[in-house]
N, C-alpha and C. Protein backbone atom coordinates (compact mmCIF):
# COMPACT_ATOMS: atom_id res chain seq x y z
N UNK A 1 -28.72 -19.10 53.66
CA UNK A 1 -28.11 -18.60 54.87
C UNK A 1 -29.20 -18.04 55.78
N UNK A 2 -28.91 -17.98 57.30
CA UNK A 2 -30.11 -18.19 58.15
C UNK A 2 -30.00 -16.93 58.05
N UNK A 3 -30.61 -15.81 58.68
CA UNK A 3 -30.67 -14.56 58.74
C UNK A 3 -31.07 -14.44 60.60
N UNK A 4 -29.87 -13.53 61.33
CA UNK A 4 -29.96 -13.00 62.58
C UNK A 4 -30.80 -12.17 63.11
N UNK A 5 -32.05 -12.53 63.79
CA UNK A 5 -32.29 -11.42 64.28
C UNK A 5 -32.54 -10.75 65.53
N UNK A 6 -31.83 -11.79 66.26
CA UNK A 6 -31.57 -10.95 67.48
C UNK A 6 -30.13 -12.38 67.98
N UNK A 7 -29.43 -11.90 68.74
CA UNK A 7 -28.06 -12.20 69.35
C UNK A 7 -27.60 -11.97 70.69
N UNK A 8 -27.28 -12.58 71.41
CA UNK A 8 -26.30 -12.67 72.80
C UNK A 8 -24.90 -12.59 72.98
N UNK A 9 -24.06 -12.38 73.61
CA UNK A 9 -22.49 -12.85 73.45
C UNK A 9 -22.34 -12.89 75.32
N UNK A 10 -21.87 -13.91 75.47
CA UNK A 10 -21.43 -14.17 76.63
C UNK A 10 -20.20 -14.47 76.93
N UNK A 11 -19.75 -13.64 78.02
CA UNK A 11 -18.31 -13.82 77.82
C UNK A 11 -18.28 -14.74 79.71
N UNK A 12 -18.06 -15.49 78.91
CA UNK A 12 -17.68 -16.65 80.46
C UNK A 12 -16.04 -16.87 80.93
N UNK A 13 -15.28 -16.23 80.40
CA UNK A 13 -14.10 -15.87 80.94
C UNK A 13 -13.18 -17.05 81.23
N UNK A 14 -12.17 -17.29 82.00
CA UNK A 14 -11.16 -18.54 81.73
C UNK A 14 -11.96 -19.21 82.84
N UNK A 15 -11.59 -20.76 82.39
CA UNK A 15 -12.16 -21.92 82.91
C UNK A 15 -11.36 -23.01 82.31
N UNK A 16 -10.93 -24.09 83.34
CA UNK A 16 -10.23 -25.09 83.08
C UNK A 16 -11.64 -26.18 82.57
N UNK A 17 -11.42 -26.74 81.41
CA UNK A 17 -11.86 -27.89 80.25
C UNK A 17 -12.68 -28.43 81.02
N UNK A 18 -12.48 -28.89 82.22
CA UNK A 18 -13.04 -29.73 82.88
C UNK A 18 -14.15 -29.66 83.85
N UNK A 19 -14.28 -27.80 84.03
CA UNK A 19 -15.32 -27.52 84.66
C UNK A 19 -15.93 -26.42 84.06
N UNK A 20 -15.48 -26.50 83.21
CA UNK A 20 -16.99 -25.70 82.11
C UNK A 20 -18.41 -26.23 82.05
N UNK A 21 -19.17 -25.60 82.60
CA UNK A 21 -20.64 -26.26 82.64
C UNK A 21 -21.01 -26.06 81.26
N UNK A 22 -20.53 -25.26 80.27
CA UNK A 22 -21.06 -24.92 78.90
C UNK A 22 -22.78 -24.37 79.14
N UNK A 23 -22.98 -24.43 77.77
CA UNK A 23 -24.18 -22.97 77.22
C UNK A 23 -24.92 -23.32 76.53
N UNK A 24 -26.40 -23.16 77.22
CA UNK A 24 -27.44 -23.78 75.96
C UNK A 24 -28.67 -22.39 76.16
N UNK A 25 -29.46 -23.28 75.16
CA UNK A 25 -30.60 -22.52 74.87
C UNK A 25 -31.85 -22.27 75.45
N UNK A 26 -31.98 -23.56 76.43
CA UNK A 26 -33.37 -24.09 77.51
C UNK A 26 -33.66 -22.47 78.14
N UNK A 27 -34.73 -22.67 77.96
CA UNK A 27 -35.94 -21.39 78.70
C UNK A 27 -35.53 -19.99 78.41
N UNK A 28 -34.65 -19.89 76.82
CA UNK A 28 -34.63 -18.33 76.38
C UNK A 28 -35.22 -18.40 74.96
N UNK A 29 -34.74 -17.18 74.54
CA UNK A 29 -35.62 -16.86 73.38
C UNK A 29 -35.31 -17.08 72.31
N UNK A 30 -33.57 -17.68 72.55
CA UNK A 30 -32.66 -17.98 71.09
C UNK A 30 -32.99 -19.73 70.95
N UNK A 31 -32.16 -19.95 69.83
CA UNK A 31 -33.13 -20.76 69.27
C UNK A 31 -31.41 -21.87 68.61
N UNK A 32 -30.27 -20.98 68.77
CA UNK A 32 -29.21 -22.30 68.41
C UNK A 32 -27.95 -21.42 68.83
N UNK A 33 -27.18 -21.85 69.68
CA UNK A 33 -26.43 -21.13 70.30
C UNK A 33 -24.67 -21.89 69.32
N UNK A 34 -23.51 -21.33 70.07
CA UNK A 34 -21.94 -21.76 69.74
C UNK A 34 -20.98 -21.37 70.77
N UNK A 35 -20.03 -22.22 71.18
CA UNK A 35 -19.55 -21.69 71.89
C UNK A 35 -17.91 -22.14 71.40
N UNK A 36 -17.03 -20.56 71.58
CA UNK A 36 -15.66 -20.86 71.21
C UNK A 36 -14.81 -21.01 72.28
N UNK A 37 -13.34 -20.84 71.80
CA UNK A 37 -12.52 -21.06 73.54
C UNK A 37 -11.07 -20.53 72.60
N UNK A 38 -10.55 -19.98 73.26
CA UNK A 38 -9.28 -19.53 72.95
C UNK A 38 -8.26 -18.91 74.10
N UNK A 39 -7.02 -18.54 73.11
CA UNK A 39 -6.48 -18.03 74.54
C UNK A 39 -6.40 -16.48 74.91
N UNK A 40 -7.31 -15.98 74.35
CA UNK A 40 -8.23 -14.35 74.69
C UNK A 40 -9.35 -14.52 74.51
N UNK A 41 -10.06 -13.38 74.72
CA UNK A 41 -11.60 -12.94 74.47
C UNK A 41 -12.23 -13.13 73.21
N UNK A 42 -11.02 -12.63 72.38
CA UNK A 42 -11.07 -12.71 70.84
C UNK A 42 -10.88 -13.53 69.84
N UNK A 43 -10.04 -14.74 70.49
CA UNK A 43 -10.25 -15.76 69.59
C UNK A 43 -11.11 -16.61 69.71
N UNK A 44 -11.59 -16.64 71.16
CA UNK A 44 -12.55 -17.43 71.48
C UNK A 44 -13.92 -16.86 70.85
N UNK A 45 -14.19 -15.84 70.73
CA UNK A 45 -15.32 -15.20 70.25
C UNK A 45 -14.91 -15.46 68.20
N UNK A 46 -14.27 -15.27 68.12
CA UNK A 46 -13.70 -15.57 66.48
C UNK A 46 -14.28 -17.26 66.04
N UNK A 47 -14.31 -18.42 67.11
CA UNK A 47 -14.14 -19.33 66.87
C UNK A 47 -15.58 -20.04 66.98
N UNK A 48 -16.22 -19.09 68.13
CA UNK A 48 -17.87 -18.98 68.45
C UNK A 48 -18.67 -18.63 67.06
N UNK A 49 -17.99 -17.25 66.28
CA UNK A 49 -18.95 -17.04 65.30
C UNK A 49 -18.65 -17.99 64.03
N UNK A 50 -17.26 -18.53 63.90
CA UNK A 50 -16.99 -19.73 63.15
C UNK A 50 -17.58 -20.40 63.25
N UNK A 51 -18.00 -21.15 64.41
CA UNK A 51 -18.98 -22.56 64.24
C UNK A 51 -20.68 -22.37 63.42
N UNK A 52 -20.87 -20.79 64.44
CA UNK A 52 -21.96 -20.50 63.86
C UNK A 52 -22.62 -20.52 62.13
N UNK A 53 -21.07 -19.69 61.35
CA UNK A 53 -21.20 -19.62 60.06
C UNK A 53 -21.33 -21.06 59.81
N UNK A 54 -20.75 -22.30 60.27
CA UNK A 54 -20.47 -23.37 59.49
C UNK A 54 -22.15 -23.73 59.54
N UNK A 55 -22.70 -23.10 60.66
CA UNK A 55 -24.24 -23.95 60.96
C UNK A 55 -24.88 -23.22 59.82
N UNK A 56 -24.87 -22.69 58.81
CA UNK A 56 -25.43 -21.61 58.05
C UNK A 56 -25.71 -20.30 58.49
N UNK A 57 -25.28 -19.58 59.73
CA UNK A 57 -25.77 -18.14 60.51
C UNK A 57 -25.09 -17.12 59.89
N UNK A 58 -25.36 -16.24 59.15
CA UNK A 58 -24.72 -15.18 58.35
C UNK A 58 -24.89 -14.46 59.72
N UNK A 59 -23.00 -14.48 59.98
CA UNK A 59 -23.06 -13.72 61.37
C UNK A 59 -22.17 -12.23 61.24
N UNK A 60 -22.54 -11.66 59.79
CA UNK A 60 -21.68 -10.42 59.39
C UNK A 60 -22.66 -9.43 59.88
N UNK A 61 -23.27 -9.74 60.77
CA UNK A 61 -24.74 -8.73 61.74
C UNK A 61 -23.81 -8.65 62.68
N UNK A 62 -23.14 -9.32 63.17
CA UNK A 62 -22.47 -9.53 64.99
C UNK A 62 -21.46 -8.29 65.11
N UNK A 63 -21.95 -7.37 65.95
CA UNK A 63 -20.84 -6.14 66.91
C UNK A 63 -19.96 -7.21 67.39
N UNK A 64 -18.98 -7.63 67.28
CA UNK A 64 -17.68 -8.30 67.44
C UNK A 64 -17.53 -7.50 69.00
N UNK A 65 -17.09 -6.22 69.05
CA UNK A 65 -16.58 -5.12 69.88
C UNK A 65 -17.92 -5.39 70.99
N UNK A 66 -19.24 -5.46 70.62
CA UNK A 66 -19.78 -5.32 71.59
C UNK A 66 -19.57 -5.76 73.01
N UNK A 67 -19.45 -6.48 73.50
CA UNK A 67 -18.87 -7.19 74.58
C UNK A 67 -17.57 -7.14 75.40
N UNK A 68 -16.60 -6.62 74.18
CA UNK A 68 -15.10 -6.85 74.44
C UNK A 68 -14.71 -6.32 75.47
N UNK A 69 -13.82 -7.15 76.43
CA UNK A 69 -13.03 -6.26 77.12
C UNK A 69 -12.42 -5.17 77.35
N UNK A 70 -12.45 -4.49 78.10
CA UNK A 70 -11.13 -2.89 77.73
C UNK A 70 -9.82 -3.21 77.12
N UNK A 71 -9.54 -3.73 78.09
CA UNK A 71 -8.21 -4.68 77.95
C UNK A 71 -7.82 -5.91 77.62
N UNK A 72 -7.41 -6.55 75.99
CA UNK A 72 -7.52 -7.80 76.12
C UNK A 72 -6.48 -8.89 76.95
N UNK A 73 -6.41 -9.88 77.11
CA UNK A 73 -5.75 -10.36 78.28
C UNK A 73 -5.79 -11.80 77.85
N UNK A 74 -4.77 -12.42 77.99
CA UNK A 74 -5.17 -13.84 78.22
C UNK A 74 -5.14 -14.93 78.95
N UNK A 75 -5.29 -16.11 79.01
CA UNK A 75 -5.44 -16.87 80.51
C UNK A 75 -3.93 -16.79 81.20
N UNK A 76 -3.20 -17.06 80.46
CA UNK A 76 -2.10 -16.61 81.44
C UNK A 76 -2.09 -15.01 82.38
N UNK A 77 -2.39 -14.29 81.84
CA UNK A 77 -2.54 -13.17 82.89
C UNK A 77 -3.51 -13.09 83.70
N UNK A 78 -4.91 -13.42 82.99
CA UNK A 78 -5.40 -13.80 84.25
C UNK A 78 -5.45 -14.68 85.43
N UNK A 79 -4.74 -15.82 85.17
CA UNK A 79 -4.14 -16.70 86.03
C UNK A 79 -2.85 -16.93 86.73
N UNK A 80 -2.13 -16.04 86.07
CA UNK A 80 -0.89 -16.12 86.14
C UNK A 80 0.17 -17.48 85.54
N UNK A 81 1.00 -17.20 86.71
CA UNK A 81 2.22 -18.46 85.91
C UNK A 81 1.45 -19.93 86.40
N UNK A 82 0.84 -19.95 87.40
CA UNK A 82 0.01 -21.22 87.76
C UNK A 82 -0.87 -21.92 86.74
N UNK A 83 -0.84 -21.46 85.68
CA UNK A 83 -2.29 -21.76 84.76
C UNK A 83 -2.40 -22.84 84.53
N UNK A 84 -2.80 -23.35 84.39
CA UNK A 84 -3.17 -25.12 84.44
C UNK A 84 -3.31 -25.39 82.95
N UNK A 85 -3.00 -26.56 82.36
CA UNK A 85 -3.20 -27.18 81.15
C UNK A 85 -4.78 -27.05 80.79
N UNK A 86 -5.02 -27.39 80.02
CA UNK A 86 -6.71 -27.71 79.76
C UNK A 86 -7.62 -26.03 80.22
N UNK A 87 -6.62 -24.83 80.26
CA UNK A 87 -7.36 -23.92 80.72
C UNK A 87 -7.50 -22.95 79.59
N UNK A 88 -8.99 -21.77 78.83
CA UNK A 88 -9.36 -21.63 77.86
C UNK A 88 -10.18 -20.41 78.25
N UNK A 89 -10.01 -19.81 77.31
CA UNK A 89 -11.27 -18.61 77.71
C UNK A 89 -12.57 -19.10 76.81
N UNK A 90 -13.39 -18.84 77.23
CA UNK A 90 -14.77 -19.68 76.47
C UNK A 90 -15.63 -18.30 76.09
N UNK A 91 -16.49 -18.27 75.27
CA UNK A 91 -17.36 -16.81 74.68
C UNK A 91 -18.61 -18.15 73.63
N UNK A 92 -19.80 -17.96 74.23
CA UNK A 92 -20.81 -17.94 73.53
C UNK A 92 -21.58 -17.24 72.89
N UNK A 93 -22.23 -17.69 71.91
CA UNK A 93 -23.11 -16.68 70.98
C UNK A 93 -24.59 -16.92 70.89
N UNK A 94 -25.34 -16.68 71.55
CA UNK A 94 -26.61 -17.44 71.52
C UNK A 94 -27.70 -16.54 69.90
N UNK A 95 -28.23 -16.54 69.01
CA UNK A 95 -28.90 -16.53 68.55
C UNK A 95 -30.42 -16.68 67.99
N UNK A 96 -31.34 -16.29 67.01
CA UNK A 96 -32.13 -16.81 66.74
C UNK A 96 -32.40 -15.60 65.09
């Protein structure tokens, strides 16, 4: 198992599927990033450190809370009743 020693969490907030530019690693200091999507802050971030574990990242280092919202919320409230299909809250984890 890889061992963390330093971490990012980005919270990129709701975005419809289709215009997510997504999240990489080019010209920082981390070294293999993940990115989740759900329909809060928290599952999407749940699903970010999932991929990670599957890559081998013992991610029981990660402040979960660090980042979090005050209030959690999900794309429907932040969008309201308009919300469009294909729409996701996204949270990356950049690592190294």
């Amino acid at each position: 198992m890889k061992k963390i020693e330093e971490y990012e969490i980005l919270n990129h907030g709701v975005e419809n599927s289709q215009y997510f530019q997504g999240c990489g690693t080019a010209y920082t200091e981390f070294t293999d990033k993940a990115t989740g999507i759900g329909n809060t802050y928290s599952e999407a971030l749940d699903d970010a450190l999932e991929s990670l574990a599957q890559n081998d990242w013992d991610v029981s280092t990660i402040d979960e809370q660090e980042e979090k919202p005050a209030k959690e919320e999900t794309c429907e409230d932040v969008l309201g009743e308009e919300s469009a299909e294909d729409t996701y809250w996204y949270v990356s984890v950049r690592v190294k």
